[in-house]
C-alpha atoms as a PDB file:
ATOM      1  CA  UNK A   1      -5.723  -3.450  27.763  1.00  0.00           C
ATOM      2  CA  UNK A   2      -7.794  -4.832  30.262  1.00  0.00           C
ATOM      3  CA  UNK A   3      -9.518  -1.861  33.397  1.00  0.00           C
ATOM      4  CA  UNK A   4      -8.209  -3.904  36.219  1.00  0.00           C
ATOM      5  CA  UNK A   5      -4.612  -3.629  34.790  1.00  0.00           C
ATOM      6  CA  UNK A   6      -4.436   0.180  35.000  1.00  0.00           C
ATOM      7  CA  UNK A   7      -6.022   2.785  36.548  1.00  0.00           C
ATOM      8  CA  UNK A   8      -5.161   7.373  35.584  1.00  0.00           C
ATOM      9  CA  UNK A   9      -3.958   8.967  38.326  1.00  0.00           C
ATOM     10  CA  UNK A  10      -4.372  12.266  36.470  1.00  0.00           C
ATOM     11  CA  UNK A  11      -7.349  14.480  37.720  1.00  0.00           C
ATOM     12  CA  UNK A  12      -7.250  15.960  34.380  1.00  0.00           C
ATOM     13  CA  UNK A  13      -6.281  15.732  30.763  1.00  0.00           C
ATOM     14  CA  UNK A  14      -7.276  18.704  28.547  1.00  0.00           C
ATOM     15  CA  UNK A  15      -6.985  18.673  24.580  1.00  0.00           C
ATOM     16  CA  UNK A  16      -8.700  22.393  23.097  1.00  0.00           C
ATOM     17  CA  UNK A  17     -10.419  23.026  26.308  1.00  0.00           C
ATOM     18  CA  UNK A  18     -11.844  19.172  26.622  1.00  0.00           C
ATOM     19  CA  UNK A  19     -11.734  17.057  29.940  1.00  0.00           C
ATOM     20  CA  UNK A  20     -10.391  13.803  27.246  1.00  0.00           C
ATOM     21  CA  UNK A  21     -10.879  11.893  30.962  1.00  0.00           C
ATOM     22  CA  UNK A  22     -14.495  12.846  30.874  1.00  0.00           C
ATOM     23  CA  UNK A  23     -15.139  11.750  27.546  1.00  0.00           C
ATOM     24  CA  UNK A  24     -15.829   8.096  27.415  1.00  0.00           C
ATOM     25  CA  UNK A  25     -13.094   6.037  25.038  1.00  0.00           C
ATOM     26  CA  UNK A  26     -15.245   6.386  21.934  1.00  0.00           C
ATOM     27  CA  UNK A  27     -15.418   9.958  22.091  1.00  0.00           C
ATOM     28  CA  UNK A  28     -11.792  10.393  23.226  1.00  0.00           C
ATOM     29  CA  UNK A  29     -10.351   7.858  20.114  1.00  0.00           C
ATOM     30  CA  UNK A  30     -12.093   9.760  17.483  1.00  0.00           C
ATOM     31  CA  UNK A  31     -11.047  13.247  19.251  1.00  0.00           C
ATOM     32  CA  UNK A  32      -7.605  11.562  19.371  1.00  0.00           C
ATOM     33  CA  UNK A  33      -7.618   9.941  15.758  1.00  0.00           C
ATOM     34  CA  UNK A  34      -8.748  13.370  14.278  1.00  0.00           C
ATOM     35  CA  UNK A  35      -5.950  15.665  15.822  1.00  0.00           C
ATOM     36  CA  UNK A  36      -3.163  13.708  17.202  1.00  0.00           C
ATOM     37  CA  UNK A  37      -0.516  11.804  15.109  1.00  0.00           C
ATOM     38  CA  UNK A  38       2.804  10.188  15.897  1.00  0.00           C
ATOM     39  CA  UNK A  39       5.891   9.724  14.697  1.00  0.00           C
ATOM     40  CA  UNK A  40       7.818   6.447  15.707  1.00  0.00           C
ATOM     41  CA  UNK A  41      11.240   5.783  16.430  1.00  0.00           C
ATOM     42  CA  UNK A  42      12.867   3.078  14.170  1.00  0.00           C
ATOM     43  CA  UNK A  43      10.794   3.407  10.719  1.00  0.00           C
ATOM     44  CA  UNK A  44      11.762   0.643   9.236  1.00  0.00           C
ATOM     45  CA  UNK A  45      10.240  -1.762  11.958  1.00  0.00           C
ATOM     46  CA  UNK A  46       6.781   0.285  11.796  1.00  0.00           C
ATOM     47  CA  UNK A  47       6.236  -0.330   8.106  1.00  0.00           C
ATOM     48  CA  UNK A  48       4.562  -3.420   6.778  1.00  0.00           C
ATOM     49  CA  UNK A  49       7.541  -5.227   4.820  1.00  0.00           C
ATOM     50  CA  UNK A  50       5.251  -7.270   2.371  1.00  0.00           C
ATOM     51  CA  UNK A  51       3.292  -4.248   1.581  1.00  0.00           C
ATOM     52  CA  UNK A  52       4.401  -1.383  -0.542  1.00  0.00           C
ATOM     53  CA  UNK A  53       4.683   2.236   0.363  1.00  0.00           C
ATOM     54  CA  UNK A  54       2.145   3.664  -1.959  1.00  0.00           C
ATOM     55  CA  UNK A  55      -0.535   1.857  -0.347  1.00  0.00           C
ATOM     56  CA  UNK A  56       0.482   1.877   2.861  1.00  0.00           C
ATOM     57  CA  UNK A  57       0.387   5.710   2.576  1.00  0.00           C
ATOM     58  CA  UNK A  58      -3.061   5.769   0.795  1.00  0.00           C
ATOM     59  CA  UNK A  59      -4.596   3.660   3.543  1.00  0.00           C
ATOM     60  CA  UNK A  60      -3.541   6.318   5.847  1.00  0.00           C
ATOM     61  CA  UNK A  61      -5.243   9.196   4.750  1.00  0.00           C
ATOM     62  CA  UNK A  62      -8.634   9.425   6.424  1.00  0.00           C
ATOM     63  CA  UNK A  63     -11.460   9.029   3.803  1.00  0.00           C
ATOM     64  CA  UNK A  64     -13.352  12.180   6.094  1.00  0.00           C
ATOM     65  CA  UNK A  65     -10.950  14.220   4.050  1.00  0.00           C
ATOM     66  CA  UNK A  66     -12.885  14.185   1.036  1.00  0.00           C
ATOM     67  CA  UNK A  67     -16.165  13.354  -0.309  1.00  0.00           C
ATOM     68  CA  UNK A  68     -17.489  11.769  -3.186  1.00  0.00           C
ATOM     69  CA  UNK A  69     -17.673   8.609  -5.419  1.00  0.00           C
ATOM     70  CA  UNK A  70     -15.212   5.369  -4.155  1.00  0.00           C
ATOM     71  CA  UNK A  71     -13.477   5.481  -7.534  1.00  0.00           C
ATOM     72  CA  UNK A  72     -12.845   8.862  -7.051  1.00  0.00           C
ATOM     73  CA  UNK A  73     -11.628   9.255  -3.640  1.00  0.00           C
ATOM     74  CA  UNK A  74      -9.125   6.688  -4.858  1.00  0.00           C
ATOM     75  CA  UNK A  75      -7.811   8.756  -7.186  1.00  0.00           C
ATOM     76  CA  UNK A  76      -7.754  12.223  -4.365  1.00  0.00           C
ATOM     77  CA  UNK A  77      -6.311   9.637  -2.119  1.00  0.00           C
ATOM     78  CA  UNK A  78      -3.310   8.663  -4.338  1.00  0.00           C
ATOM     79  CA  UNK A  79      -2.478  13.031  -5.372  1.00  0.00           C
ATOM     80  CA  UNK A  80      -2.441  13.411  -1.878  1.00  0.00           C
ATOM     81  CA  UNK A  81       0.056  10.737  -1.163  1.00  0.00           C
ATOM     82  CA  UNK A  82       1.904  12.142  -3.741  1.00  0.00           C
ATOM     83  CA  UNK A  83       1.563  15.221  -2.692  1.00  0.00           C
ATOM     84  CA  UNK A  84       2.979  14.328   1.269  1.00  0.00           C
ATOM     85  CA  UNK A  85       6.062  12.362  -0.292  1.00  0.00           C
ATOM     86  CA  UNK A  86       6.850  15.895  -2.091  1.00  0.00           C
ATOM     87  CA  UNK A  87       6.319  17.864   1.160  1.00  0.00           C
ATOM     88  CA  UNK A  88       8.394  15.728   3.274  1.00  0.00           C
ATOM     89  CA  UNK A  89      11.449  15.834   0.847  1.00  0.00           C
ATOM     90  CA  UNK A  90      10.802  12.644  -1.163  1.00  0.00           C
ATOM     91  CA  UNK A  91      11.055  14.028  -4.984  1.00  0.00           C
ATOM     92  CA  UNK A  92      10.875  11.007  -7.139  1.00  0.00           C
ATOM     93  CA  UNK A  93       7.261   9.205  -5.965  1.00  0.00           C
ATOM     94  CA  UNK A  94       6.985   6.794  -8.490  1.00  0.00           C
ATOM     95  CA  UNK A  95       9.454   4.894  -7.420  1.00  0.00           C
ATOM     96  CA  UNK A  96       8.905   5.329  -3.472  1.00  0.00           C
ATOM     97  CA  UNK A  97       5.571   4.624  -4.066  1.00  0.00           C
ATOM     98  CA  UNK A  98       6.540   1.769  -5.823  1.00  0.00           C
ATOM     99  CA  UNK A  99       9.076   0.721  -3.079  1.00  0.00           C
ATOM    100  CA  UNK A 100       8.585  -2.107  -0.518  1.00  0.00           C
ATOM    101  CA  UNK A 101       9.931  -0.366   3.001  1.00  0.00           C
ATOM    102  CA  UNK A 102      13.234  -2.329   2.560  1.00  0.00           C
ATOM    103  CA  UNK A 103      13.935  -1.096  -0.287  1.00  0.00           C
ATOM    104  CA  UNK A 104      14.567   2.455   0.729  1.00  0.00           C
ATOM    105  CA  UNK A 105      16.969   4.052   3.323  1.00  0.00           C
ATOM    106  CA  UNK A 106      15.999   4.239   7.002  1.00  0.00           C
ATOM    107  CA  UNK A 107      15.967   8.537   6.336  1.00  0.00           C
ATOM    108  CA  UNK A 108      13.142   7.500   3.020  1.00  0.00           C
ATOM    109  CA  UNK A 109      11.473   5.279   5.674  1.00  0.00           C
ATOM    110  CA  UNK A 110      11.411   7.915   8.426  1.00  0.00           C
ATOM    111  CA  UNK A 111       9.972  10.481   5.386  1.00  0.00           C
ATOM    112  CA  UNK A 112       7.259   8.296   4.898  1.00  0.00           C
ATOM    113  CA  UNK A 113       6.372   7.368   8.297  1.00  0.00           C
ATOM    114  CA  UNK A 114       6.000  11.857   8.474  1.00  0.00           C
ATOM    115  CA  UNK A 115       3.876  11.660   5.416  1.00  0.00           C
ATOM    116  CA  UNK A 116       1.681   9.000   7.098  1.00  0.00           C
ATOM    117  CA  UNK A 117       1.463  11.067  10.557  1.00  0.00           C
ATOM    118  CA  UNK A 118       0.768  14.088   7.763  1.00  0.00           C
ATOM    119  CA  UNK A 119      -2.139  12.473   6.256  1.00  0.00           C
ATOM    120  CA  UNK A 120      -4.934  13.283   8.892  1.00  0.00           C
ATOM    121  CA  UNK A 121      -4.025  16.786   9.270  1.00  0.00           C
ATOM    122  CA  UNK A 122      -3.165  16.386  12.811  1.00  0.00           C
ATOM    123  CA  UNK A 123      -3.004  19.608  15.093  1.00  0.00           C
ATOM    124  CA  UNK A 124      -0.764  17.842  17.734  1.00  0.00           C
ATOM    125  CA  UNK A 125       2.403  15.547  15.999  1.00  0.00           C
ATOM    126  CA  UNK A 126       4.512  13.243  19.070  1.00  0.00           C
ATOM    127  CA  UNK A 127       7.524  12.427  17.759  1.00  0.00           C
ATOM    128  CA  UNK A 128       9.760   9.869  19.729  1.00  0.00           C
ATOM    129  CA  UNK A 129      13.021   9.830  19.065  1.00  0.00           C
ATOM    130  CA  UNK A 130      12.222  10.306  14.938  1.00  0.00           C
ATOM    131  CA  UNK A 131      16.384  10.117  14.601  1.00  0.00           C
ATOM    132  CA  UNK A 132      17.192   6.888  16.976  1.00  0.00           C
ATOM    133  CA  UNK A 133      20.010   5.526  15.407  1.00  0.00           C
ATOM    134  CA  UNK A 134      20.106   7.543  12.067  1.00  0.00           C
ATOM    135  CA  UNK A 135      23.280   9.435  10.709  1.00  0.00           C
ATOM    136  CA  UNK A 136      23.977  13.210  11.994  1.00  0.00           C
ATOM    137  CA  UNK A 137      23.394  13.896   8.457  1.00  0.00           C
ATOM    138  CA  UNK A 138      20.067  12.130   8.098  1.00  0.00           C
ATOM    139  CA  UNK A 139      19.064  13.466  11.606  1.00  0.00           C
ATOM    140  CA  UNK A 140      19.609  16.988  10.685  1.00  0.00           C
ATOM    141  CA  UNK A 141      17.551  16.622   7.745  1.00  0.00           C
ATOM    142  CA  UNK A 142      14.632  14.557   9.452  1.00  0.00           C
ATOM    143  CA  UNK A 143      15.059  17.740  12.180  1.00  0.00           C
ATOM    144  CA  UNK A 144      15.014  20.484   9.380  1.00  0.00           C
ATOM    145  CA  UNK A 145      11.463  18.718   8.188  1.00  0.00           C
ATOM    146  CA  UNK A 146       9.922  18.865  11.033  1.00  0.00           C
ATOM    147  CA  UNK A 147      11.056  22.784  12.044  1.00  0.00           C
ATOM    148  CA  UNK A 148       9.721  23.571   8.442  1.00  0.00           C
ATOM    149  CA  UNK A 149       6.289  21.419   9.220  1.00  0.00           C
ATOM    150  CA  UNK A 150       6.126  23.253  12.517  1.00  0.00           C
ATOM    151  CA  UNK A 151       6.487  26.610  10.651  1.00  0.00           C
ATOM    152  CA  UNK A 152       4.420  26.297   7.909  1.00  0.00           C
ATOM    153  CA  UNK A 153       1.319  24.399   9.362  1.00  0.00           C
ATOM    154  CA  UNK A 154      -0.841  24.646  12.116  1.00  0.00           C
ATOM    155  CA  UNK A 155       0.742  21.563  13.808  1.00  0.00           C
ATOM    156  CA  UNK A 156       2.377  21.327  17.194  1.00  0.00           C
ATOM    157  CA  UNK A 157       5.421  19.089  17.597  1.00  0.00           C
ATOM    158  CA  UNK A 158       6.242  17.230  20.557  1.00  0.00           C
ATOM    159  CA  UNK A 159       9.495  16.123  20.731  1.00  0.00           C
ATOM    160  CA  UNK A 160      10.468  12.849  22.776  1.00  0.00           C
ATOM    161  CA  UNK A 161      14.230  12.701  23.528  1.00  0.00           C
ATOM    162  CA  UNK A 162      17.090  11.998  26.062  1.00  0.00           C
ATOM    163  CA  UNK A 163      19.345  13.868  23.630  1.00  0.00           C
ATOM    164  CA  UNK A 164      18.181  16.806  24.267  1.00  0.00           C
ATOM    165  CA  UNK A 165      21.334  18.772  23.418  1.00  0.00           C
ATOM    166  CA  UNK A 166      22.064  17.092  20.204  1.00  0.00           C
ATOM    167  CA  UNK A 167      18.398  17.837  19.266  1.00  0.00           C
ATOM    168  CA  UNK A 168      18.340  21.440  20.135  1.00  0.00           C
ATOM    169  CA  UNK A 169      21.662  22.181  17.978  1.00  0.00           C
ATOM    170  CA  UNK A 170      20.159  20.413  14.788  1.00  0.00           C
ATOM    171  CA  UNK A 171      16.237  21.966  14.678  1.00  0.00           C
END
């Protein structure tokens, strides 16, 4: 995005007690890429379709997360995909791992696009509008994820909606 195109008309923009408007944009992305994560609306569309889901998971988790020998951060990296799918409701790995993104339902896809937002350990999660479109059966489970992620982690959720009443009956 080019400066002349935009200008902040906030005076301030605070992230654990941190002026991110005094920071320059270095400091702010990698403030930014270590805490913040987002969900998107439509899954499907945010997936690479020629890649499969396995990798496109394992590329997602941060290689800061653990140290040691390339061969075996591969191997940490691929547990802890494992390890998301089964947290965000996806039992059988192998074969979503396994999966190209149109091979599984748009509910799978949304699952994995959690487990990617998952994989930095993010403090702060935006989710916009993680149920566009989706079944009331599919949204209520997508919604019952992110209640029990919101629970049982340290993360925040921000929820982006103009449903707000259907999305306050289902969490």
């Amino acid at each position: 995005m080019n400066k002349d195109n935009w200008r902040v008309t906030a005076d301030r923009m605070r992230f654990d007690d941190i002026d991110l408007l005094r920071l320059s944009a270095r400091e702010r992305r990698k403030l930014v890429g270590h805490n913040v994560s987002m969900i998107f609306q439509e899954p499907q569309s945010c997936l690479d379709p020629s890649e499969r889901v396995g990798r496109q998971l394992m590329q997602n988790i941060p290689a800061w997360t653990y140290k040691g020998r390339w061969w075996q951060r591969f191997g940490w990296r691929k547990r802890r995909a494992i390890e998301l799918l089964h947290r965000v409701g996806i039992k059988d790995h192998k074969d979503a791992m396994r999966s190209f993104p149109y091979e599984l339902t748009e509910g799978e896809c949304q699952k994995v696009m959690i487990a990617i937002a998952l994989a930095n350990q993010p403090r702060l999660l935006i989710a916009d509008e993680p149920t566009n479109s989706m079944e009331p059966t599919t949204q209520a489970q997508i919604f019952r994820l992110l209640t029990r992620l919101n629970q049982n982690s340290n993360t925040t959720i921000l929820l982006i909606s103009h449903d707000y009443q259907g999305k306050t009956t289902n969490a």
